[in-house]
Protein backbone atom coordinates (compact mmCIF):
# COMPACT_ATOMS: atom_id res chain seq x y z
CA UNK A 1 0.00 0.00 0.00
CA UNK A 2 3.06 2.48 1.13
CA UNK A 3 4.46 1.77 -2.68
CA UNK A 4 1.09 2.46 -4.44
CA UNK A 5 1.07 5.57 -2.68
CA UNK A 6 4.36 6.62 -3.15
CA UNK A 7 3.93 5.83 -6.70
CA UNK A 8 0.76 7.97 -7.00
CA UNK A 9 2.66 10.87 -5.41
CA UNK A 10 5.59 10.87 -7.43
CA UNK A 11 3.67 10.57 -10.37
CA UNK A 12 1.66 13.69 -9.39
CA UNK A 13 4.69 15.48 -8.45
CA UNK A 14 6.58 14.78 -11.76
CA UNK A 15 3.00 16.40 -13.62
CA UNK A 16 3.09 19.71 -11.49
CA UNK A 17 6.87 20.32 -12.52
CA UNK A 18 6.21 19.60 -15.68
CA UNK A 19 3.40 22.07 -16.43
CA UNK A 20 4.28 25.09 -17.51
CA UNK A 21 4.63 28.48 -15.06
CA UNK A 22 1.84 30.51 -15.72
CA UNK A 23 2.61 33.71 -17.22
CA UNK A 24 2.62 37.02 -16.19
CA UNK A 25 3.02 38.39 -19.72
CA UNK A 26 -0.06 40.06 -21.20
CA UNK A 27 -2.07 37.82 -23.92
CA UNK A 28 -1.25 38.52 -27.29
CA UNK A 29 -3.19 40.51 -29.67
CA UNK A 30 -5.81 38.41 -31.67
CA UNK A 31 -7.92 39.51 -34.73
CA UNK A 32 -10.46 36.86 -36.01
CA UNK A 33 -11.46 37.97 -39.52
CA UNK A 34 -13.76 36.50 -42.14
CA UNK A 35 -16.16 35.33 -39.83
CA UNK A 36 -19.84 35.39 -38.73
CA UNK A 37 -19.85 36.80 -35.11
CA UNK A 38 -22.55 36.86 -32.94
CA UNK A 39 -22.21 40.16 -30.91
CA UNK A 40 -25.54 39.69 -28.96
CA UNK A 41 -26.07 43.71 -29.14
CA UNK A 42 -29.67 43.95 -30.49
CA UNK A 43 -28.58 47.30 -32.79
CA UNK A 44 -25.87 45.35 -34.52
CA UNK A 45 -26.19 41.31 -34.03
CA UNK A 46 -24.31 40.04 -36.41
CA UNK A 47 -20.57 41.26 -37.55
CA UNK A 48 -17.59 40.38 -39.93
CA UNK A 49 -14.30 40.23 -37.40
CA UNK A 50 -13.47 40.64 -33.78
CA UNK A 51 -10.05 42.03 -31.78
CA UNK A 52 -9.14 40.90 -28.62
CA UNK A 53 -6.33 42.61 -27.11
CA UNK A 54 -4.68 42.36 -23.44
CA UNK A 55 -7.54 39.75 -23.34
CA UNK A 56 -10.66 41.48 -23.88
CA UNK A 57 -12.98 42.07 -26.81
CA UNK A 58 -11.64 45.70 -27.96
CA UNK A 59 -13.48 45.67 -31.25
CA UNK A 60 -16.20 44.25 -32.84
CA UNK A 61 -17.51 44.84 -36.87
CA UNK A 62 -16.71 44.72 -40.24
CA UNK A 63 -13.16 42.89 -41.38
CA UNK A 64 -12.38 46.68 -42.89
CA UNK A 65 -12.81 48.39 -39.31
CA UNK A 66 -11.72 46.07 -37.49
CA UNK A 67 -8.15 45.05 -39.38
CA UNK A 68 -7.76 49.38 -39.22
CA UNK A 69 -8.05 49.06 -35.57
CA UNK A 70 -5.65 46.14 -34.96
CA UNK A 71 -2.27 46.80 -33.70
CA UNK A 72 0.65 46.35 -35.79
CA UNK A 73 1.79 42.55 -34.90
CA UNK A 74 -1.77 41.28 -33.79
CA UNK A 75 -2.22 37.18 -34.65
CA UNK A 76 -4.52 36.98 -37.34
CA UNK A 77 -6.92 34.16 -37.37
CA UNK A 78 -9.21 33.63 -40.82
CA UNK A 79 -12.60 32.05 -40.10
CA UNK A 80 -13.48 31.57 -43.58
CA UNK A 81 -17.37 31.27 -42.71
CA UNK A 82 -17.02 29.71 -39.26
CA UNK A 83 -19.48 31.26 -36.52
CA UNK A 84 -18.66 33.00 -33.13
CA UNK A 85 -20.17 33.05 -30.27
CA UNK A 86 -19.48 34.64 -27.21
CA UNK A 87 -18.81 32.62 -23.86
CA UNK A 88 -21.72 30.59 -21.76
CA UNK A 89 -21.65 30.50 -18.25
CA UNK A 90 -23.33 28.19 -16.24
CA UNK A 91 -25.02 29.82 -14.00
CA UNK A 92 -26.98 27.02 -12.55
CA UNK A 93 -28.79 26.10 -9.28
CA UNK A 94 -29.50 23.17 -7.16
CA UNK A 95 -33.57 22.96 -7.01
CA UNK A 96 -33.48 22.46 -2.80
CA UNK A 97 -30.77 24.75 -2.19
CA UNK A 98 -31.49 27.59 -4.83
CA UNK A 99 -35.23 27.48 -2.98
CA UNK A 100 -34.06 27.40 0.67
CA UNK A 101 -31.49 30.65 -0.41
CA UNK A 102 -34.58 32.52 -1.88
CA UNK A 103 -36.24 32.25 1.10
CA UNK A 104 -33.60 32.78 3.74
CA UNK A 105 -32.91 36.21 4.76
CA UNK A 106 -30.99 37.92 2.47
CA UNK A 107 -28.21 39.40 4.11
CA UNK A 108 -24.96 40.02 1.67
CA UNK A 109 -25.80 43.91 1.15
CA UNK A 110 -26.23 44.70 4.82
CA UNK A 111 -24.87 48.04 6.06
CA UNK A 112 -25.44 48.17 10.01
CA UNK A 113 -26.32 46.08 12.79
CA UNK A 114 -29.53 47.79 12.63
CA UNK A 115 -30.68 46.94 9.17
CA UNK A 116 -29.44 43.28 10.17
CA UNK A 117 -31.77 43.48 13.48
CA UNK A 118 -34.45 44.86 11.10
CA UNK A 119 -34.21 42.49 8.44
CA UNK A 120 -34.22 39.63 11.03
CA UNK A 121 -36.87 40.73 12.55
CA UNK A 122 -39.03 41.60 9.31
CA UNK A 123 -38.40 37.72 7.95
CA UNK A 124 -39.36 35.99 11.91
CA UNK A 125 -42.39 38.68 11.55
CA UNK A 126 -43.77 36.87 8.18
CA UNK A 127 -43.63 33.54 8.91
CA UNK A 128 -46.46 32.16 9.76
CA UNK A 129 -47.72 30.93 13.25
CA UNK A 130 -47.41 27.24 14.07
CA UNK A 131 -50.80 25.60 15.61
């Protein structure tokens, strides 16, 4: 049992140095062009090329105003065709829990020990009697 474990922690500490340090260098510049990117902005859904620079979305629209905007340097990626869309986060709840939080006291944006009092007092005020 001793060697098994041994085994399992050498083998975990020869991934860890292996991985590489993460960086503290800035990402680099990336242009998509050529593509069909979904902006989700209701005025303008739908555009041609995206930059991302120091890792966020700097600008969205047409390959023309987009490529002007780039910084000399920036990785160019051609779509040809190929859709975008942004990120999805799952922003998901347990049924039990999510209910029991909804009807807890909600106490995160509390500013004294007054409005806790109050709030504490509100929520034992609506709860109705036990026979």
């Amino acid at each position: 049992m001793r060697t098994r474990i041994l085994a399992l922690f050498l083998c975990l500490a020869g991934l860890a140095t292996a991985m590489p340090a993460v960086s503290q260098t800035p990402p680099e510049d990336l242009l998509l062009v050529g593509g069909r990117i979904r902006t989700m902005d209701p005025a303008r859904p739908w555009a041609e090329a995206v930059l991302i620079s120091q890792g966020r979305i700097a600008r969205v629209g047409s390959d023309a105003e987009v490529v002007a905007a780039a910084p000399k340097g920036a990785k160019v990626v051609r779509l040809d065709g190929k859709l975008v869309l942004p990120g999805f986060i799952d922003c998901h709840t347990h049924f039990l829990q999510g209910g029991y939080a909804l009807s807890s006291i909600q106490l995160k944006d509390v500013r004294s020990p007054q409005e806790f009092a109050a709030r504490s007092a509100a929520k034992v005020a609506a709860r109705p009697t036990e026979h």
